[in-house]
Protein backbone atom coordinates (compact mmCIF):
# COMPACT_ATOMS: atom_id res chain seq x y z
CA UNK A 1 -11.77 29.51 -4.94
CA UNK A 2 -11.68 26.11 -6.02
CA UNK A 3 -8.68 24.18 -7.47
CA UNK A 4 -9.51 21.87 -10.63
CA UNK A 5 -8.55 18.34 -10.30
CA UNK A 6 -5.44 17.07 -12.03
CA UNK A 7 -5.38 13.53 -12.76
CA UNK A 8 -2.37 13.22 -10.39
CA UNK A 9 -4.34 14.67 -7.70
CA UNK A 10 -7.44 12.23 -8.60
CA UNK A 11 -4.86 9.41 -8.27
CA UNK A 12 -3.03 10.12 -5.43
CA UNK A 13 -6.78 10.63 -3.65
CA UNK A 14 -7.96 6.89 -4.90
CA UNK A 15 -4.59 5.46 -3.77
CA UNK A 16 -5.29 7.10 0.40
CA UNK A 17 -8.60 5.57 -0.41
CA UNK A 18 -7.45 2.29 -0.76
CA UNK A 19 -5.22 2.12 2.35
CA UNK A 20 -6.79 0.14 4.73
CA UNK A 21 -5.42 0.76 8.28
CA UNK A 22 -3.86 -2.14 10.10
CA UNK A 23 -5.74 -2.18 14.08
CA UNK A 24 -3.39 -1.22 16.46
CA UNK A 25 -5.91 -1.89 19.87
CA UNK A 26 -8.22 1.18 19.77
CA UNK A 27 -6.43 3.30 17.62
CA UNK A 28 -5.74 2.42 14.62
CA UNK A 29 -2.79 2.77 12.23
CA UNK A 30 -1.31 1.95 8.78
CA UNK A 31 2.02 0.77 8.84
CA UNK A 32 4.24 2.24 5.44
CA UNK A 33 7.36 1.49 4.08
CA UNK A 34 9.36 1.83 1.41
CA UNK A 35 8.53 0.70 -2.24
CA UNK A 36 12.04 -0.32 -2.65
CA UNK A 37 12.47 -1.83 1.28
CA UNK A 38 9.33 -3.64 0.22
CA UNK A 39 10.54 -4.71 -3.45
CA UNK A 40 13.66 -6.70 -1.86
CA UNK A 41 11.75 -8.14 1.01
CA UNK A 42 8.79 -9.76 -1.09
CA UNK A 43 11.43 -10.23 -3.83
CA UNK A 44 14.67 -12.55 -4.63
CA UNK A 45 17.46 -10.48 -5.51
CA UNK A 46 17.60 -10.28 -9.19
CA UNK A 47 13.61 -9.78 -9.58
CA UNK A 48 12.79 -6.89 -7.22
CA UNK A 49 10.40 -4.59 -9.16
CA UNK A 50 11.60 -1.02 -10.44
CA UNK A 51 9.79 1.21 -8.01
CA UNK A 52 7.82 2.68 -11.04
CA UNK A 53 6.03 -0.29 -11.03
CA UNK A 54 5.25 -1.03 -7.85
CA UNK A 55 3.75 2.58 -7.94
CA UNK A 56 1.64 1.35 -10.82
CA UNK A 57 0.58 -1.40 -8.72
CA UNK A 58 -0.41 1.16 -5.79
CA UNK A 59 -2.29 3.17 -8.24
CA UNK A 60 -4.12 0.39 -10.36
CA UNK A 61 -5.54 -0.76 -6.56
CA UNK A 62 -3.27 -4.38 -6.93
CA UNK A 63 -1.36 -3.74 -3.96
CA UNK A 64 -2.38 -1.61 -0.85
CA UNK A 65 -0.38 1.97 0.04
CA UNK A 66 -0.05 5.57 -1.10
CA UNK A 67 1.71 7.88 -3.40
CA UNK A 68 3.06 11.21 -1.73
CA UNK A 69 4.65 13.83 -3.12
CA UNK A 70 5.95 11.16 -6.14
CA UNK A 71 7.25 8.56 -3.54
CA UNK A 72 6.04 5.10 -2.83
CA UNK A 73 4.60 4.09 0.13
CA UNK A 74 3.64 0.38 0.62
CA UNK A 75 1.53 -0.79 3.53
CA UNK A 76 4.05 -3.38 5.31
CA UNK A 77 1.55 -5.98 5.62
CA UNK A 78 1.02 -6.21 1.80
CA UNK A 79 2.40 -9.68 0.80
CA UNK A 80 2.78 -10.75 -2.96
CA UNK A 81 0.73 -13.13 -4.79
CA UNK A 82 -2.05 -12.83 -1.14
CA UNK A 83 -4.83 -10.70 -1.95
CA UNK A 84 -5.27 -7.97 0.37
CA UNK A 85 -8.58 -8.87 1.78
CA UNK A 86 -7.42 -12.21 2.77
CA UNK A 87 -4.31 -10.90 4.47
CA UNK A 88 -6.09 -8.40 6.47
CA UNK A 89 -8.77 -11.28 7.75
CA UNK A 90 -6.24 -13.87 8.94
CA UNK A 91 -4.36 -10.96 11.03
CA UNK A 92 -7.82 -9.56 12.15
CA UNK A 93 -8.24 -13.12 13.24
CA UNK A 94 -4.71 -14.00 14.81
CA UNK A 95 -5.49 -10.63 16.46
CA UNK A 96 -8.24 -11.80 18.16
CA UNK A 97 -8.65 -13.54 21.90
């Protein structure tokens, strides 16, 4: 029996798509924190995002991390206003020997 596809399911699904995992030698791993941890660390106090829309921004694909279960979960080495692509190239390249 199959379950139909609620557009909160369809969402969630595109967000884990998005998640690019960070290397970690062989094995690799995404590293997740906190919408709100991430809010005040990317943010001066004052002008942290409500955590509704940094969830907005993990759906809509602007910034890298899941949804589960209604929490937030951004990928640590998201940094505001640096695309995602080029963050993930300069540590794949600091990475390397």
């Amino acid at each position: 029996m199959t379950v139909p596809a609620t557009a909160a399911r369809l969402a969630r699904i595109k967000s884990v798509s998005r998640l690019q995992p960070a290397s970690s030698g062989d094995m690799t791993v995404a590293k997740l924190m906190k919408a709100s941890q991430w809010g005040k660390r990317e943010f001066v106090a004052g002008s942290v995002p409500d955590n509704r829309t940094i969830k907005r921004w993990v759906e809509n694909g602007l910034l890298k991390g899941r949804v589960v279960d209604g929490m937030v979960w951004v990928c640590s080495s998201e940094q505001w206003g640096v695309d995602s692509m080029i963050s993930e190239r300069v540590r794949t390249l600091m990475q390397e020997d």
